[in-house]
N, C-alpha and C. Protein backbone atom coordinates (compact mmCIF):
# COMPACT_ATOMS: atom_id res chain seq x y z
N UNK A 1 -5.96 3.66 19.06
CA UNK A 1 -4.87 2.83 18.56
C UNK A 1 -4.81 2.98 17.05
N UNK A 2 -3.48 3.50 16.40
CA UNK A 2 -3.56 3.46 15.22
C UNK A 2 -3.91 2.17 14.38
N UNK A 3 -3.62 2.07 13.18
CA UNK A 3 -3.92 0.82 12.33
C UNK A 3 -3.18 0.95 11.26
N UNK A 4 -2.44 0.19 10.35
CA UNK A 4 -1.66 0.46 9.48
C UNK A 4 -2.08 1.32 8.46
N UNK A 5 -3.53 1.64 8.35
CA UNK A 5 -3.95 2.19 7.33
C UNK A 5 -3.85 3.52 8.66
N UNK A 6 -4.39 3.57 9.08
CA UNK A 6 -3.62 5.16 9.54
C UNK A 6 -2.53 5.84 9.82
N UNK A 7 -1.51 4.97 9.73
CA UNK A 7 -0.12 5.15 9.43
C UNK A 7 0.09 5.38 8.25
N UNK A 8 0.02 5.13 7.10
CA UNK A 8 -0.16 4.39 5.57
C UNK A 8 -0.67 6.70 5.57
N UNK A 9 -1.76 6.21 6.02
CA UNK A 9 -2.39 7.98 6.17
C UNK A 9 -1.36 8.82 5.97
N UNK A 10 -1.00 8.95 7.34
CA UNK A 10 -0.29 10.10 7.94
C UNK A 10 1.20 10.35 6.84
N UNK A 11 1.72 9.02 6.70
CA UNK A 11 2.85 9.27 5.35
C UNK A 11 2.25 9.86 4.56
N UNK A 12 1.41 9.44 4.00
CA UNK A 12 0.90 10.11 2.17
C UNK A 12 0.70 11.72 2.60
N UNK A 13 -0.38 11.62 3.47
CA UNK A 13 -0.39 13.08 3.67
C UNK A 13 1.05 14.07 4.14
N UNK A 14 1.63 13.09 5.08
CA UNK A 14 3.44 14.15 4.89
C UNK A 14 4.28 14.43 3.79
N UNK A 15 3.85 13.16 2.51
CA UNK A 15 4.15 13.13 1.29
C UNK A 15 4.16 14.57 0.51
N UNK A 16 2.43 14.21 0.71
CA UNK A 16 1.84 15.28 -0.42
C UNK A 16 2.43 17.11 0.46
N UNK A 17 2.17 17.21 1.64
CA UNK A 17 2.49 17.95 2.04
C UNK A 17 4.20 18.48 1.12
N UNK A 18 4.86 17.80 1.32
CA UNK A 18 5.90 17.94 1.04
C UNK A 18 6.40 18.13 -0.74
N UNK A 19 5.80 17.69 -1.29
CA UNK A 19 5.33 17.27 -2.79
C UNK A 19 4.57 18.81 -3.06
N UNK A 20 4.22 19.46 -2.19
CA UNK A 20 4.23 20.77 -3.05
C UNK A 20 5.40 21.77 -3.82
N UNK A 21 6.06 22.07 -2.36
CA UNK A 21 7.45 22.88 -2.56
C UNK A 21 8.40 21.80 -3.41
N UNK A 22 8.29 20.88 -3.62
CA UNK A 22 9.98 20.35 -3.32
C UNK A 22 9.73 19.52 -5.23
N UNK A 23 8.53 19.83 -5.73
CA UNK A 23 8.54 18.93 -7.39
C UNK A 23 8.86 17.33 -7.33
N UNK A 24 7.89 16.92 -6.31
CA UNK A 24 8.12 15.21 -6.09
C UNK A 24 6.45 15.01 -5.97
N UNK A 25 6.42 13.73 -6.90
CA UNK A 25 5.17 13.02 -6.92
C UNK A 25 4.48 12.24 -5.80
N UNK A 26 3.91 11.43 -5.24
CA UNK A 26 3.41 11.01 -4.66
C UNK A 26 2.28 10.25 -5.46
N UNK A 27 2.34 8.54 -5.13
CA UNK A 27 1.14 7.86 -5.47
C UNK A 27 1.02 6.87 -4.30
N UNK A 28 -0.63 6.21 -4.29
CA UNK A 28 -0.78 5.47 -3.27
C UNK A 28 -1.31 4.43 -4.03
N UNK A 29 -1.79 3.13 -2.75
CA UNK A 29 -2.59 2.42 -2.60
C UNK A 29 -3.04 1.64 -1.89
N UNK A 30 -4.40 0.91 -1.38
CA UNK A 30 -4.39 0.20 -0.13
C UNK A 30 -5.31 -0.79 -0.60
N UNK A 31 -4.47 -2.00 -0.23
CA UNK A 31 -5.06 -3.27 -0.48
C UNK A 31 -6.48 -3.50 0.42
N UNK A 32 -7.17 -4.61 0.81
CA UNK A 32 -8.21 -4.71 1.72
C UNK A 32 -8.49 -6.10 1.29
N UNK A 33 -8.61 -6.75 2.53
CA UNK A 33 -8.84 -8.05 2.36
C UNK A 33 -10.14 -8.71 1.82
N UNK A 34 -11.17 -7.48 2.01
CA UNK A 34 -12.40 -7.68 1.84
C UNK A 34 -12.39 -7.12 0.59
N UNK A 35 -11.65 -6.92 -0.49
CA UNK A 35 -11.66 -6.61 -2.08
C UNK A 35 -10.42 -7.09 -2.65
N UNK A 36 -10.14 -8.28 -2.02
CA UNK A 36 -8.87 -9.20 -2.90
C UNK A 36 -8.86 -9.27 -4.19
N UNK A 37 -10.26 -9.66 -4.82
CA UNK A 37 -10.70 -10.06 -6.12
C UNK A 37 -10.75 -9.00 -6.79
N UNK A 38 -11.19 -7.76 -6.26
CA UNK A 38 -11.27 -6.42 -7.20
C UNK A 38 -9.69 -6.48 -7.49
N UNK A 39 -8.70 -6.42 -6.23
CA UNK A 39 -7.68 -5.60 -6.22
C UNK A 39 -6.76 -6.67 -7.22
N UNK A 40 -6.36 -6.46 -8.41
CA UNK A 40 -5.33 -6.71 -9.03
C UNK A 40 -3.93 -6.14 -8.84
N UNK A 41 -2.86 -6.98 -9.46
CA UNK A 41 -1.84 -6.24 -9.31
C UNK A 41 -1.90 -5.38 -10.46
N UNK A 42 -2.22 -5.63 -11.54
CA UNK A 42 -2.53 -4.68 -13.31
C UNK A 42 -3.28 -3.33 -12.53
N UNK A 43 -4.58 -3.52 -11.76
CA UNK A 43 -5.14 -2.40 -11.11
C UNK A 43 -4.61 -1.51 -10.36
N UNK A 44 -3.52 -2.24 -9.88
CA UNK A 44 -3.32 -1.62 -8.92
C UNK A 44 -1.84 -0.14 -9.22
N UNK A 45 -1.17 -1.69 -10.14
CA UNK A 45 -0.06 -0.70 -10.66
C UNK A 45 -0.42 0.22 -11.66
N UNK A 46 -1.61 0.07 -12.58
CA UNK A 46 -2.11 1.29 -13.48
C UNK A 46 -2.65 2.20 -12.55
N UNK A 47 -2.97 2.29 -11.27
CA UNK A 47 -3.79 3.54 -10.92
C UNK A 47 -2.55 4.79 -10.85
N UNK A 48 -1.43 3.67 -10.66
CA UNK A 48 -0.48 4.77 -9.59
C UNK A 48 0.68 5.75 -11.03
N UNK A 49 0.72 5.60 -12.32
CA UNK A 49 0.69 6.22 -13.30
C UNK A 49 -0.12 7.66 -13.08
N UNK A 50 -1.61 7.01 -12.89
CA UNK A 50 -2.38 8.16 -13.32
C UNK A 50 -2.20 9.58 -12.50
N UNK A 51 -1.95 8.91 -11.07
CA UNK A 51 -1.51 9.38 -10.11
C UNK A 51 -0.81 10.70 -9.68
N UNK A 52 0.31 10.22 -10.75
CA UNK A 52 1.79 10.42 -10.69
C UNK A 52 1.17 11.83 -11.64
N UNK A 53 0.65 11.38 -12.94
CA UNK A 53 0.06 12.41 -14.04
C UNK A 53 -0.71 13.54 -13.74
N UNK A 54 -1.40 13.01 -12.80
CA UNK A 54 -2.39 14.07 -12.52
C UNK A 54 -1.51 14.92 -11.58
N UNK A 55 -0.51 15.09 -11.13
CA UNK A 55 0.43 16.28 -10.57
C UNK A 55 1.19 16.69 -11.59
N UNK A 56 1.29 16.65 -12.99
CA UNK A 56 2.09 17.20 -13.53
C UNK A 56 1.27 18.37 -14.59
N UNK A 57 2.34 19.46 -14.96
CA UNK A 57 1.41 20.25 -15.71
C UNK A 57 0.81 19.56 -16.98
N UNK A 58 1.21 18.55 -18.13
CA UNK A 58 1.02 18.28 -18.53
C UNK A 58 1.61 16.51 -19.07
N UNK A 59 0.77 15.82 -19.74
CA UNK A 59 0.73 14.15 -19.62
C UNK A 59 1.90 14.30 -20.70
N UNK A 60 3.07 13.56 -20.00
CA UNK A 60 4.06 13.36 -21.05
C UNK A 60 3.60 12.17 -22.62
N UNK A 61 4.48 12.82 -23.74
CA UNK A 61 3.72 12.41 -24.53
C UNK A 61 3.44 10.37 -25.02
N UNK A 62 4.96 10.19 -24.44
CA UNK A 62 4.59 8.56 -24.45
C UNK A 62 3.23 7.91 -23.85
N UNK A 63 2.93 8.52 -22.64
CA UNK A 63 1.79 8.08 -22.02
C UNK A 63 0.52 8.56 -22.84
N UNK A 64 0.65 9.54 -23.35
CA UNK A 64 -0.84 9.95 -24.20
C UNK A 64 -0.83 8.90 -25.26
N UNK A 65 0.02 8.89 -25.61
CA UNK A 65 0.45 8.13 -27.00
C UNK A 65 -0.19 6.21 -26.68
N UNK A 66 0.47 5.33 -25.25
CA UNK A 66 0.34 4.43 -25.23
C UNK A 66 -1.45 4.16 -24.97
N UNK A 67 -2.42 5.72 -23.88
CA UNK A 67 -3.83 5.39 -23.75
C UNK A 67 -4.58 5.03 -25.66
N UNK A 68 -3.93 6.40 -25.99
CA UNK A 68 -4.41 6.18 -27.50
C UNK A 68 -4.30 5.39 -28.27
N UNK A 69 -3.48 4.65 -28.50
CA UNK A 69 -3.41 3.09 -28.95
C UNK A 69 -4.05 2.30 -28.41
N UNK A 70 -4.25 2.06 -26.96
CA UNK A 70 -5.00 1.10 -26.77
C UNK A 70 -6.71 1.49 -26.64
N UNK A 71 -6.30 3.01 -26.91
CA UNK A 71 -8.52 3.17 -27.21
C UNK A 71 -8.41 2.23 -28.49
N UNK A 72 -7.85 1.99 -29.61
CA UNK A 72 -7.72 1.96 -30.92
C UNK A 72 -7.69 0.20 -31.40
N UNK A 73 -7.52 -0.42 -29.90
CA UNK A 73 -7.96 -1.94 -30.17
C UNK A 73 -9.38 -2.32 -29.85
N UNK A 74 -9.59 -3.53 -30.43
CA UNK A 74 -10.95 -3.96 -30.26
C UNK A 74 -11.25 -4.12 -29.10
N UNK A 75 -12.33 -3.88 -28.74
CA UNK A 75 -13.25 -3.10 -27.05
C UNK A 75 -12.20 -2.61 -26.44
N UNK A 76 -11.14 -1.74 -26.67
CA UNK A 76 -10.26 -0.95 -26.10
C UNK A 76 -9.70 -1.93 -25.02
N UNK A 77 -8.73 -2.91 -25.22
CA UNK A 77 -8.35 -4.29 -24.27
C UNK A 77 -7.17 -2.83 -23.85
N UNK A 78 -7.11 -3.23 -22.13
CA UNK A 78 -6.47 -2.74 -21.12
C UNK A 78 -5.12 -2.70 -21.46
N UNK A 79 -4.10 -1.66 -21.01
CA UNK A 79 -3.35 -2.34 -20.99
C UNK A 79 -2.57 -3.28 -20.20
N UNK A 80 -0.89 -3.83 -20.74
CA UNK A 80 -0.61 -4.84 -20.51
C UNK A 80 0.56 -4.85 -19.18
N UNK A 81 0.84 -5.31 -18.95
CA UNK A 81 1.96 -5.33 -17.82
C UNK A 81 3.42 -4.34 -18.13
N UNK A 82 3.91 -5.05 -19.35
CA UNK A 82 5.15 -4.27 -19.89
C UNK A 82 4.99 -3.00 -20.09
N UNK A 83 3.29 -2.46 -20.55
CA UNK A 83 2.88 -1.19 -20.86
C UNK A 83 3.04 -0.58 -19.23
N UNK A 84 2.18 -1.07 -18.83
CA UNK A 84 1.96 -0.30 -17.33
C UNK A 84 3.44 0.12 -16.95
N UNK A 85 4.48 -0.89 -16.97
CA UNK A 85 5.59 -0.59 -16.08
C UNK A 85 6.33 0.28 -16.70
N UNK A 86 6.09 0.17 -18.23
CA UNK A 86 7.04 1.40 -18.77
C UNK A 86 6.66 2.88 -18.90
N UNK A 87 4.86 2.73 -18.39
CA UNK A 87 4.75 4.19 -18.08
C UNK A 87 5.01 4.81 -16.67
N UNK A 88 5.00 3.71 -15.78
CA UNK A 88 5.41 4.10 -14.64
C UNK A 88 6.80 4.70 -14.46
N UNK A 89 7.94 3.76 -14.92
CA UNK A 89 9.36 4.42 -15.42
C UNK A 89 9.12 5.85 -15.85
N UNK A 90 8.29 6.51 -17.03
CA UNK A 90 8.59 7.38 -17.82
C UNK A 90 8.20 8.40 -16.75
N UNK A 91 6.76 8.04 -16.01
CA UNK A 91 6.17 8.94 -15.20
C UNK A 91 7.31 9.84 -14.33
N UNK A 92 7.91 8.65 -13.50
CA UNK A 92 8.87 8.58 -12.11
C UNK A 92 10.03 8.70 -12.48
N UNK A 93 10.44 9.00 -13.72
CA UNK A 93 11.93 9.49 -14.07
C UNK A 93 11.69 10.85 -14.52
N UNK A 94 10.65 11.51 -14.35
CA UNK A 94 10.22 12.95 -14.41
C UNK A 94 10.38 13.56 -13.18
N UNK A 95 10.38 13.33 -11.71
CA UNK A 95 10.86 13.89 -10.85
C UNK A 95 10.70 12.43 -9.70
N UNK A 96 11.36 12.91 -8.54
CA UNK A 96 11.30 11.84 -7.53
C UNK A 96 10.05 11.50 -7.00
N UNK A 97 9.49 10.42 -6.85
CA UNK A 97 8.66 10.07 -6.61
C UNK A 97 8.75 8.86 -5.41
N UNK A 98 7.40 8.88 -4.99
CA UNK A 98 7.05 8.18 -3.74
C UNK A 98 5.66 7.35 -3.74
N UNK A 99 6.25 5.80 -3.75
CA UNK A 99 4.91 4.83 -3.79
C UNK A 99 4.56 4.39 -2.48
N UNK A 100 3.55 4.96 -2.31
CA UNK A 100 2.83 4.10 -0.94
C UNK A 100 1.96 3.13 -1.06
N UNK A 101 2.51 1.57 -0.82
CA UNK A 101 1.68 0.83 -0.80
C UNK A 101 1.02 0.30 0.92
N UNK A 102 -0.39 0.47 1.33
CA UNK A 102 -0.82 -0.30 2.68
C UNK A 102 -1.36 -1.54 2.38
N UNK A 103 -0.79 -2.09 3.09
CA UNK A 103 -1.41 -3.81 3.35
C UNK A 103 -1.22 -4.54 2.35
N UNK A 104 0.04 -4.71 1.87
CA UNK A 104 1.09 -5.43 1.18
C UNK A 104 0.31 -6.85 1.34
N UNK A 105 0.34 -7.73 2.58
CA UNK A 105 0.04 -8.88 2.84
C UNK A 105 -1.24 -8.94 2.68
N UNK A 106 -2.75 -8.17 2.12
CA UNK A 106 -3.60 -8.25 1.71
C UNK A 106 -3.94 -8.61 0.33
N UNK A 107 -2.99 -8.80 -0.59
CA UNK A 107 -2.88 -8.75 -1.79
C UNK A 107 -2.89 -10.11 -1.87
N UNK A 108 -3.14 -10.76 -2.65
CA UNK A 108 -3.78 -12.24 -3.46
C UNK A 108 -2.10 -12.56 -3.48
N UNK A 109 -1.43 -13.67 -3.04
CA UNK A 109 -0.24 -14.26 -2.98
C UNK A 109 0.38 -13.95 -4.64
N UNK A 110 0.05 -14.66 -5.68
CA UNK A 110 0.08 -14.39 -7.19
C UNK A 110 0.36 -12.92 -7.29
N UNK A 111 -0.57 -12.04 -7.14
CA UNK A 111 -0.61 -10.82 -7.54
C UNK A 111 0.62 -10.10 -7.08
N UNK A 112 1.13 -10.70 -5.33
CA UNK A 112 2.09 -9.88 -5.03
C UNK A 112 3.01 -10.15 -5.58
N UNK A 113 3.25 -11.28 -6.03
CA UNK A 113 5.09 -11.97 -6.84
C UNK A 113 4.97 -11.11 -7.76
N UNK A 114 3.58 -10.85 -8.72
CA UNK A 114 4.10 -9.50 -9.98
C UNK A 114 4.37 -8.68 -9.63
N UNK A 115 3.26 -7.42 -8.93
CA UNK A 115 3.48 -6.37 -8.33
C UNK A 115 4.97 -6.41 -7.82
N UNK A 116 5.63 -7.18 -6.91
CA UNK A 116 6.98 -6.96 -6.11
C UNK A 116 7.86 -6.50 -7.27
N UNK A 117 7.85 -7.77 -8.31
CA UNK A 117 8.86 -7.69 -9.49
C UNK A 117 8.74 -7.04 -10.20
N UNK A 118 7.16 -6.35 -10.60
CA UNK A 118 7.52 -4.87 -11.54
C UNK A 118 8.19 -3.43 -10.39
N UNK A 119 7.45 -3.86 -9.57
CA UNK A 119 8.15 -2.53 -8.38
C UNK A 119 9.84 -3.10 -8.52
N UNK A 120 10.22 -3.71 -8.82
CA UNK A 120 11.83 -3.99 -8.84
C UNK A 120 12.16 -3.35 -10.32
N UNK A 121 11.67 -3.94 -11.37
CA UNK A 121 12.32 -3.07 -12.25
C UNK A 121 12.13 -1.76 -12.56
N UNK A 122 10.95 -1.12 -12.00
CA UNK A 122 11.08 0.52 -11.66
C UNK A 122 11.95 0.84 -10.68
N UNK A 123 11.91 0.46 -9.28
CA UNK A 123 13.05 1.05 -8.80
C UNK A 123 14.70 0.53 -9.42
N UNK A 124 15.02 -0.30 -9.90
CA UNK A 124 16.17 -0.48 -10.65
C UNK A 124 16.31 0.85 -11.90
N UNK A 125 15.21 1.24 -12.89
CA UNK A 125 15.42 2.13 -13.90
C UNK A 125 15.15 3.18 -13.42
N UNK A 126 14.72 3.17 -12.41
CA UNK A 126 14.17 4.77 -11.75
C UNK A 126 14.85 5.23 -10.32
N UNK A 127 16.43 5.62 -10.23
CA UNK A 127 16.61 5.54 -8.80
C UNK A 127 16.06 6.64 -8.34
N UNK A 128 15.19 7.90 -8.37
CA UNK A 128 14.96 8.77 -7.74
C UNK A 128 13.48 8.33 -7.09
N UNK A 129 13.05 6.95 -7.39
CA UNK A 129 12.04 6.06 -6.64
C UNK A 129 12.02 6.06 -5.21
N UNK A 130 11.11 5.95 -4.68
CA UNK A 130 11.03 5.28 -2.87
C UNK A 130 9.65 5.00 -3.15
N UNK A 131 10.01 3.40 -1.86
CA UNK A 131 8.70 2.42 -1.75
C UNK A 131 8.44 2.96 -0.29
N UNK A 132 7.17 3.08 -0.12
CA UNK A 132 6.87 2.92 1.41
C UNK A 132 5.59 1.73 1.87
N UNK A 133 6.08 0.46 2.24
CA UNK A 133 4.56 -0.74 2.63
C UNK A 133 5.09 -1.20 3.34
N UNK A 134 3.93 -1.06 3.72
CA UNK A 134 2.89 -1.74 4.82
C UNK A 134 2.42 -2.76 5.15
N UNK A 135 2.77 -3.94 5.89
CA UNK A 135 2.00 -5.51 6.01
C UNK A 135 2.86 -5.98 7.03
N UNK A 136 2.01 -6.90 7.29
CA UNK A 136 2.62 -7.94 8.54
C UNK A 136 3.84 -8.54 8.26
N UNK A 137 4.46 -9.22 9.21
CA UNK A 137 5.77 -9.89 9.58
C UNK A 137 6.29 -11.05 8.40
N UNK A 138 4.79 -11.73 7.82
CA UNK A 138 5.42 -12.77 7.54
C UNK A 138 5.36 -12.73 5.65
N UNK A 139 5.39 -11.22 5.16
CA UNK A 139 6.04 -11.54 3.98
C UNK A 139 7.30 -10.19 3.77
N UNK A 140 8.13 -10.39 4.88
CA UNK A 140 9.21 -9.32 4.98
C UNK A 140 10.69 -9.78 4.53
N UNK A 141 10.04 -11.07 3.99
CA UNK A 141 10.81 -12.28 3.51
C UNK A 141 11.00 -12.01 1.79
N UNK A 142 10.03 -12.06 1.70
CA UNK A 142 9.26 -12.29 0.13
C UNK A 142 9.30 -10.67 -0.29
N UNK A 143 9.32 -9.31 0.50
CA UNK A 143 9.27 -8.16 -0.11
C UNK A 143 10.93 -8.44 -0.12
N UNK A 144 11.79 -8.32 0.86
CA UNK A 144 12.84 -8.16 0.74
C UNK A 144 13.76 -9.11 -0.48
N UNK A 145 13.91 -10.23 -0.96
CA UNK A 145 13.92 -11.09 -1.69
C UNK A 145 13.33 -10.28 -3.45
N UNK A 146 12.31 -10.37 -3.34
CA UNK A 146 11.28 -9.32 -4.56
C UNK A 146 11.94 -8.16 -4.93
N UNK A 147 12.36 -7.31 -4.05
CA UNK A 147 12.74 -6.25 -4.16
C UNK A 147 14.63 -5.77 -4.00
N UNK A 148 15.29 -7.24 -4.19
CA UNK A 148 16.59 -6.99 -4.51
C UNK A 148 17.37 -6.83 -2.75
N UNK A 149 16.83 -6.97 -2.10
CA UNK A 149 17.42 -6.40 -0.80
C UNK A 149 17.58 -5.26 -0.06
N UNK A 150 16.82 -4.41 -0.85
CA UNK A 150 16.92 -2.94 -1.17
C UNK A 150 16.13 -2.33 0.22
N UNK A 151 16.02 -3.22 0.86
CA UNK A 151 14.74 -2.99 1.90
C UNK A 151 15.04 -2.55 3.23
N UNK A 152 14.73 -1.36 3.85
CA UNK A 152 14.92 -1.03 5.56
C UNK A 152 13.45 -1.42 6.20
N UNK A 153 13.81 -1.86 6.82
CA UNK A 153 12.23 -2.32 7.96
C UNK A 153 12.20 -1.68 9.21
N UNK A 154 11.18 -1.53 9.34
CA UNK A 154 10.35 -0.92 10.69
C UNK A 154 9.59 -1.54 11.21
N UNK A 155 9.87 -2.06 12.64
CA UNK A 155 8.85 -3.10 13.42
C UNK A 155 8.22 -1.66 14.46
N UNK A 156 6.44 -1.84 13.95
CA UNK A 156 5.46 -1.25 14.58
C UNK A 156 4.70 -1.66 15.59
N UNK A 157 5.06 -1.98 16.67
CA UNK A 157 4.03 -2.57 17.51
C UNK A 157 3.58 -1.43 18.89
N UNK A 158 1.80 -1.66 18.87
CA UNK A 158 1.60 -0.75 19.91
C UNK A 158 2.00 -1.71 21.42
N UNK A 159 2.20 -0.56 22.19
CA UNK A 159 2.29 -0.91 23.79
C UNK A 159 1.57 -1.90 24.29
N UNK A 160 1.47 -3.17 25.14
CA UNK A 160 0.35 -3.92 25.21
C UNK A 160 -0.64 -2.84 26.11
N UNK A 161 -0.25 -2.36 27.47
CA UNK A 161 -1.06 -1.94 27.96
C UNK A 161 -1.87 -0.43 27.10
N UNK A 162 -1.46 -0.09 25.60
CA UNK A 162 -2.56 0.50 24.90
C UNK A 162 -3.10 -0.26 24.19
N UNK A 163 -2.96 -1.59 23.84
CA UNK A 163 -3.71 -2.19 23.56
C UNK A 163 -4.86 -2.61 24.28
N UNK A 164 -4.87 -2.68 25.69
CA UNK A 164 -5.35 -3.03 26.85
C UNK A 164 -6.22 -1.90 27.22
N UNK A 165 -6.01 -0.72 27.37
CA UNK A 165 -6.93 0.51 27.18
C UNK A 165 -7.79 0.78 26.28
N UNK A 166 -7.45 0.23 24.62
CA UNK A 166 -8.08 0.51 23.81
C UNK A 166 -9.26 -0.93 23.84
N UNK A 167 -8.85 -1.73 23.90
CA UNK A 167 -10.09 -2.98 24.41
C UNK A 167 -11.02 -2.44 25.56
N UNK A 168 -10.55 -1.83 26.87
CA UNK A 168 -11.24 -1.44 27.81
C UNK A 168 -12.45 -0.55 27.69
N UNK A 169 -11.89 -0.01 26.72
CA UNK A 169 -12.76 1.32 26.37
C UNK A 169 -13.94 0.83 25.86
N UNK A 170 -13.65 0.07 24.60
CA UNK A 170 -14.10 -0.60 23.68
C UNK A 170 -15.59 -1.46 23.76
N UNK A 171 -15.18 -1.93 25.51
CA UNK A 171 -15.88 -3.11 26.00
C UNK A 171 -17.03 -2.06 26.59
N UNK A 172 -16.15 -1.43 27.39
CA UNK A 172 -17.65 0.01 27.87
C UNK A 172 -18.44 0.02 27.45
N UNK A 173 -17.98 0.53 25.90
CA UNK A 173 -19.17 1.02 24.73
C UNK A 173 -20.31 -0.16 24.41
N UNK A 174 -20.12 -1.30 25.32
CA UNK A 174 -21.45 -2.56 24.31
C UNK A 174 -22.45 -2.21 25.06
N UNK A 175 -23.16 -2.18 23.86
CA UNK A 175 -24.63 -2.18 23.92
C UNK A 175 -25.21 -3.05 24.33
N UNK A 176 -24.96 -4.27 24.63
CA UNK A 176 -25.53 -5.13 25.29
C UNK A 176 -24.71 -6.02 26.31
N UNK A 177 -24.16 -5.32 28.02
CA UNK A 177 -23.79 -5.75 28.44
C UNK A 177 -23.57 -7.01 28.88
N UNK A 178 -25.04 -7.56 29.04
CA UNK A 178 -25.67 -8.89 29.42
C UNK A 178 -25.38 -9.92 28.67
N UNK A 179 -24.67 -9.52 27.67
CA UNK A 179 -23.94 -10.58 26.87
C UNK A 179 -22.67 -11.66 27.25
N UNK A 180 -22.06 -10.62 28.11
CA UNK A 180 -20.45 -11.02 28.32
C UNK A 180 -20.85 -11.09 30.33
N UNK A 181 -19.99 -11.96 30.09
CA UNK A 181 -19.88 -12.00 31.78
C UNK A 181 -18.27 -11.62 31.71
N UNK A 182 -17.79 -11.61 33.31
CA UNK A 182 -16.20 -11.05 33.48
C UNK A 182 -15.34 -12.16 33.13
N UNK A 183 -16.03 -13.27 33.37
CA UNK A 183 -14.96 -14.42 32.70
C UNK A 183 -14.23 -14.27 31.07
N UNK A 184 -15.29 -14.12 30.39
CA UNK A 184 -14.92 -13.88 28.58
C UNK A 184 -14.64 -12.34 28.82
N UNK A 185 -14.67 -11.16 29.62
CA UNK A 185 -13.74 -10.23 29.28
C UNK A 185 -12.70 -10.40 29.98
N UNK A 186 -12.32 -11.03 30.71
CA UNK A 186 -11.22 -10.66 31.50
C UNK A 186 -10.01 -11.96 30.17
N UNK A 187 -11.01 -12.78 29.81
CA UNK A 187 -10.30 -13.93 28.38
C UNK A 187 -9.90 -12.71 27.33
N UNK A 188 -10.71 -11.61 26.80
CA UNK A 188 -10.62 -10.96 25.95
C UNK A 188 -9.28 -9.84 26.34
N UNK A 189 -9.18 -9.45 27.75
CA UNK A 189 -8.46 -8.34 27.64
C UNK A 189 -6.58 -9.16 27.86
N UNK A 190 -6.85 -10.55 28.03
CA UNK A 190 -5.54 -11.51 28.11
C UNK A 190 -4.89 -11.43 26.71
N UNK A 191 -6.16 -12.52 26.03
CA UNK A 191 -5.51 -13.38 24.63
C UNK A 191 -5.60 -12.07 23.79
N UNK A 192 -6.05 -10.86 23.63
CA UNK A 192 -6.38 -10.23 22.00
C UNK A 192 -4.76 -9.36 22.60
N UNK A 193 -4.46 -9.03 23.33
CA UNK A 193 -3.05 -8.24 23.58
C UNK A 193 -1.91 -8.91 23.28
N UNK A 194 -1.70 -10.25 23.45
CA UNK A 194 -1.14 -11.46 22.91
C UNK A 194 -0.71 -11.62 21.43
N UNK A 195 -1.80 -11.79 21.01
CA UNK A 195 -2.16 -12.28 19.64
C UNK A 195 -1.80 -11.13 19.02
N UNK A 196 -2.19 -9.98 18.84
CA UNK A 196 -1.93 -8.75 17.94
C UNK A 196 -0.65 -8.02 17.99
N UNK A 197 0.64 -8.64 19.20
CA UNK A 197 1.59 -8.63 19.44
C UNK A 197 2.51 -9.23 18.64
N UNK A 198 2.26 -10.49 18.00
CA UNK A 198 2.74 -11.41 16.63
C UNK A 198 2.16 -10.78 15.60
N UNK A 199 1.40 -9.68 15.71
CA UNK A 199 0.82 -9.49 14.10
C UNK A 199 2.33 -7.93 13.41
């Protein structure tokens, strides 16, 4: 059974595939619930610059220009939001580009209201932009809204009965049968097909 991050996969890699012949960038990123606190939105949106840079023959000069200034402050302070987004613009108005974000709804509530709204004013100054994310149902509200309306959606849901195969299998594999009686699997192969059906 896939998982959004293996979906999230298979794009980037059709991306990049494609991003050879055709002079289009490609950047990613994937949230994780279990690194909320690492994952900033500042982190997250500076990686995808570098990204973008490291496919080009050479670092356009605003961007050399803005790292070097900020080596040049005291303990080299990061940069700032307005910085980040205007190198992202400069990056992504150099050829078409493609942001993949996975697990949108993993992101710290706060973090996503920035992230959404700087991803709005890049794709507003940058139309040769495309977003591609990833997340559950219930902020398709809040991207669409964030992002001007600008938004096509795709509802992903696997088959129940592969969901039902992929539990079956699953259950085979325990190592310690003697754990479960048929009552709690036959509970397990009901409610988890259910439940991951709303996700």
């Amino acid at each position: 059974m896939l998982t959004s991050c293996d979906i999230s996969s298979l794009v980037v890699d059709r991306l990049c595939d494609r991003a050879k012949d055709r002079k289009t960038a490609v950047a990613c990123f994937y949230f994780d619930f279990a690194a909320q606190k690492e994952q900033s939105w500042a982190g997250m949106l500076g990686s995808l610059p570098k990204q973008v840079v490291s496919g080009m023959g050479e670092v356009p000069g605003e961007i050399a220009q803005a790292y070097e200034d900020h080596k040049k402050v005291i303990d080299g302070r990061g940069l700032q939001l307005a910085d980040i987004v205007r190198m992202l613009q400069t990056t992504v108005s150099e050829k078409p580009t493609f942001i993949c974000i996975d697990a949108l709804d993993e992101c710290i509530a706060r973090y996503r209201i920035k992230l959404l709204d700087s991803l709005n004013q890049i794709l507003r100054r940058s139309p040769g932009t495309r977003l591609f994310i990833t997340g559950r149902p219930h902020i398709r509200a809040e991207v669409g809204n964030r992002l001007s309306r600008r938004v096509a959606t795709l509802r992903i849901t696997p088959p129940r009965d592969d969901i039902i195969s992929y539990l079956r299998s699953r259950l085979d594999e325990d190592t310690t049968p003697d754990a479960m009686d048929s009552g709690l699997k036959s509970d397990i192969l009901r409610k988890i097909p259910d439940d991951i059906s709303e996700m």
